[in-house]
N, C-alpha and C. Protein backbone atom coordinates (compact mmCIF):
# COMPACT_ATOMS: atom_id res chain seq x y z
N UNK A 1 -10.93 -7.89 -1.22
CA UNK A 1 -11.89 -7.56 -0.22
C UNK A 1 -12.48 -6.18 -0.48
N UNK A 2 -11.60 -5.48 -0.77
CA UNK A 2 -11.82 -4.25 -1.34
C UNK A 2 -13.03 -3.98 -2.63
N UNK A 3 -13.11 -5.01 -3.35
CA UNK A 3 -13.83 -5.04 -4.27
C UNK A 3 -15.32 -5.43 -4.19
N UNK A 4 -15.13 -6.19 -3.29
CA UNK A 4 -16.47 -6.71 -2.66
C UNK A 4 -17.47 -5.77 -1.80
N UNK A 5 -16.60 -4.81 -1.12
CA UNK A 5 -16.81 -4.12 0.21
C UNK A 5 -17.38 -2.79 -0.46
N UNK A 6 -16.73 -2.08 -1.29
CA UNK A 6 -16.18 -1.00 -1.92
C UNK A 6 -15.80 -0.08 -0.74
N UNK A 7 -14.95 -0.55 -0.14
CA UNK A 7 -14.13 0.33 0.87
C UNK A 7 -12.92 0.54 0.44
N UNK A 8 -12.85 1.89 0.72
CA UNK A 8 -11.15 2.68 0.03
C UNK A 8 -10.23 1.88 0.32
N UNK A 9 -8.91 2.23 -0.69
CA UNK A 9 -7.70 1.78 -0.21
C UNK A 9 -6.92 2.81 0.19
N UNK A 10 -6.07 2.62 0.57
CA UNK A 10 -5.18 3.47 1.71
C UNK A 10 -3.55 3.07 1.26
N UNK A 11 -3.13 4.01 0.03
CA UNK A 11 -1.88 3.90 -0.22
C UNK A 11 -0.60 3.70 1.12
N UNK A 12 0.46 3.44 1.28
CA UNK A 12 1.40 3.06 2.58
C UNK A 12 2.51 2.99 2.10
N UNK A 13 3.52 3.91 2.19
CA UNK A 13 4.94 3.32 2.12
C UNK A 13 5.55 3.04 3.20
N UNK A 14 6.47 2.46 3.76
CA UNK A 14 7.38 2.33 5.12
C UNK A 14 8.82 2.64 4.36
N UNK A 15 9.08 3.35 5.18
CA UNK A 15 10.93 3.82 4.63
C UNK A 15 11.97 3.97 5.83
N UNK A 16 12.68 2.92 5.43
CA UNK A 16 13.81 2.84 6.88
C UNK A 16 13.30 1.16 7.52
N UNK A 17 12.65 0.41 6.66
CA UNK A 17 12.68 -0.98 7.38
C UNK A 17 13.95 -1.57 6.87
N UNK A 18 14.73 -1.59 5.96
CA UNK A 18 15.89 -2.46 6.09
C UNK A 18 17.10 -2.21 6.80
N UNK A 19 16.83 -0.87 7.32
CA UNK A 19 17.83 -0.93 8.22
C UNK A 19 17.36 -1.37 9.42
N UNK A 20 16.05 -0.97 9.90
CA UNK A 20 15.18 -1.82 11.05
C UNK A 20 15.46 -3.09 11.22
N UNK A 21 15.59 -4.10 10.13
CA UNK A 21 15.86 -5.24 10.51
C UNK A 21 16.87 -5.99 9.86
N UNK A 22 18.62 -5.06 10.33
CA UNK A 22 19.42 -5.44 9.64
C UNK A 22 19.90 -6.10 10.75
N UNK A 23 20.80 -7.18 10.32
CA UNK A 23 21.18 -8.01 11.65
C UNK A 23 22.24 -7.40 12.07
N UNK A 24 22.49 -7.73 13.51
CA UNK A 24 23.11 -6.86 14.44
C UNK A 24 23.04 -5.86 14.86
N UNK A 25 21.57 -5.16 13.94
CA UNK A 25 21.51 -4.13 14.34
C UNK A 25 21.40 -3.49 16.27
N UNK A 26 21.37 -2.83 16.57
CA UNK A 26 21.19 -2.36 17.88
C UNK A 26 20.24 -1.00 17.89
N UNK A 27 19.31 -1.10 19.08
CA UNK A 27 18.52 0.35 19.35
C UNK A 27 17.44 0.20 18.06
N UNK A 28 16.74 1.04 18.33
CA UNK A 28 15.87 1.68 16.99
C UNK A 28 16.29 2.73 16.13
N UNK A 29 16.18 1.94 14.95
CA UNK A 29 16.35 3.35 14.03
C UNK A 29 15.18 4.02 13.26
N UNK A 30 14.93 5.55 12.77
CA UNK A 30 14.13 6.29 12.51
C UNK A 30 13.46 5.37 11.65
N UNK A 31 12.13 4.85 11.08
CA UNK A 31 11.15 4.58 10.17
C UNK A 31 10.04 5.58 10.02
N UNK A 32 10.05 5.82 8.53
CA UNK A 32 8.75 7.17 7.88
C UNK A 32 7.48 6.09 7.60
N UNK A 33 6.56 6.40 7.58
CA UNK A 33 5.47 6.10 6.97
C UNK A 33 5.22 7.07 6.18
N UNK A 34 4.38 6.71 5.05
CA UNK A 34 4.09 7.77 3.79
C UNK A 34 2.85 7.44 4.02
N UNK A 35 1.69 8.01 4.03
CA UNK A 35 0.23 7.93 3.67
C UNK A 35 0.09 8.42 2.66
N UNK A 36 -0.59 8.17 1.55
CA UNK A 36 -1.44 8.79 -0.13
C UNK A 36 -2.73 8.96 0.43
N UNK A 37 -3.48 9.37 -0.86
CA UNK A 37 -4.78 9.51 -0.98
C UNK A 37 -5.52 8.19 -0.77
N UNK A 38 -6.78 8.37 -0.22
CA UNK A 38 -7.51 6.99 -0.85
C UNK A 38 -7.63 6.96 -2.01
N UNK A 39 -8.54 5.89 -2.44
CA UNK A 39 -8.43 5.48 -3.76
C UNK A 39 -9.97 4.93 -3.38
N UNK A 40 -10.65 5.36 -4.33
CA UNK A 40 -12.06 5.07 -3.89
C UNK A 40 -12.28 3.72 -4.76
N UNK A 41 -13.07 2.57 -4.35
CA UNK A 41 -13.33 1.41 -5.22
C UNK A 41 -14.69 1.18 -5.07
N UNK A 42 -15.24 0.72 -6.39
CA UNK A 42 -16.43 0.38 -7.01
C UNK A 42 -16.85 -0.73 -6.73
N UNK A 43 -17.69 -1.45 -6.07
CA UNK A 43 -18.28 -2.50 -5.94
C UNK A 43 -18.23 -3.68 -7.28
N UNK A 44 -17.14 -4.68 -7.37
CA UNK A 44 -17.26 -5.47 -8.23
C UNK A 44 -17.21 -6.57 -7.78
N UNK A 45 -17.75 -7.67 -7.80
CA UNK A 45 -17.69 -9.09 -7.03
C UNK A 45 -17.04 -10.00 -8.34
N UNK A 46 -15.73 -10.21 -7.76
CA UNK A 46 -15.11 -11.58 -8.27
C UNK A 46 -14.89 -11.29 -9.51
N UNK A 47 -14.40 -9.92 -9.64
CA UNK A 47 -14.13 -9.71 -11.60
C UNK A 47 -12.62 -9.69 -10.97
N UNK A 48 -11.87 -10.36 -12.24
CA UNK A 48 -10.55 -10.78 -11.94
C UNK A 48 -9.74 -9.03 -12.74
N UNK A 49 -10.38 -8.79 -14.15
CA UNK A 49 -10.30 -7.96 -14.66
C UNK A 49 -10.07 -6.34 -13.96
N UNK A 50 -11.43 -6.41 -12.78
CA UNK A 50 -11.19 -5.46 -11.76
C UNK A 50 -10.35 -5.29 -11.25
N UNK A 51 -9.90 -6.09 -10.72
CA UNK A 51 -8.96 -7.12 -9.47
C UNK A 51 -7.81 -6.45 -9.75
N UNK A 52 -7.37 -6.82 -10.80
CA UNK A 52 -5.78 -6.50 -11.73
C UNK A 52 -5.98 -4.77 -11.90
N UNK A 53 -6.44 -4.11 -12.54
CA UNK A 53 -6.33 -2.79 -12.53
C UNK A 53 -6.53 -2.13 -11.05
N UNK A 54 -7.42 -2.62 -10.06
CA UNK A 54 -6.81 -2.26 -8.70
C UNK A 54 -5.92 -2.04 -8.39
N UNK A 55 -5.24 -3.17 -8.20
CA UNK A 55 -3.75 -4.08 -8.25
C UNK A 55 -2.68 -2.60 -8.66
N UNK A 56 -2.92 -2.42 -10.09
CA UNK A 56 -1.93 -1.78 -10.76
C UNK A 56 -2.41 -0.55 -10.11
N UNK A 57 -3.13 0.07 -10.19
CA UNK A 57 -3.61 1.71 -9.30
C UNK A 57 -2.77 1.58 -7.99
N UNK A 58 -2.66 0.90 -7.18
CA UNK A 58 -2.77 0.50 -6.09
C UNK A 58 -1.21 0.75 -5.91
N UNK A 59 -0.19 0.01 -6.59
CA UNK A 59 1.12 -0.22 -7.08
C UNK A 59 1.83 1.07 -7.50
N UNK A 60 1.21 1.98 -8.25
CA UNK A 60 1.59 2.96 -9.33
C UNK A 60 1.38 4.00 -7.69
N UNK A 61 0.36 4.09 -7.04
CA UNK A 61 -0.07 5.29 -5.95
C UNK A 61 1.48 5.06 -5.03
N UNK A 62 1.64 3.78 -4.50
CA UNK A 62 2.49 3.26 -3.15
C UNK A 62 3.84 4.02 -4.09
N UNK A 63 4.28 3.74 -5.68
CA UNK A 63 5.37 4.08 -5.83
C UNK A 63 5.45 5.33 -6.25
N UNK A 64 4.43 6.40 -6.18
CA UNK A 64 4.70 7.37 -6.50
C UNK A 64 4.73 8.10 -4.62
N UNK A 65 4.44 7.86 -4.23
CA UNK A 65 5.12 8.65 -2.48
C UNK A 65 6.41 7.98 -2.11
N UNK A 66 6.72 9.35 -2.00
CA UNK A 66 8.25 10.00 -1.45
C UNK A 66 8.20 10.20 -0.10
C-alpha cells in the first residue's frame, strides 16, 4: 500500500508482549513501544522488485531498535 500511496513507513517494535499474553498471567504487565524513523517511499505500482527491498529496509529498521 505503501508503494502505491508513497506514504512513509513507520518502523514499531513492541517489547514485553510475551509476557502480556502468557497464560495465567494476572494484572498488566509493563509493554515498551519503540518508534524509528520514517522511511520515506517512492511511488512504485506493483513492482514486486520494489516490494521486496521495502520489505527488507523495513525488517533491518524494526530490528535495529532497542
Amino acid at each position: 500500500m505503501a508503494l502505491v500511496t508513497g506514504a512513509p513507513l513507520v518502523p514499531a517494535r513492541l517489547v514485553g508482549t510475551a509476557r502480556a499474553l502468557a497464560r495465567g498471567r494476572i494484572g498488566f504487565p509493563k509493554l515498551r513501544v519503540i518508534v524509528g524513523e520514517p522511511i520515506e517511499v517512492a511511488r512504485a505500482r506493483e513492482d514486486p522488485a520494489a516490494a521486496t527491498e521495502l520489505t527488507e529496509r523495513l525488517r533491518v529498521a524494526v530490528e535495529s531498535l532497542t
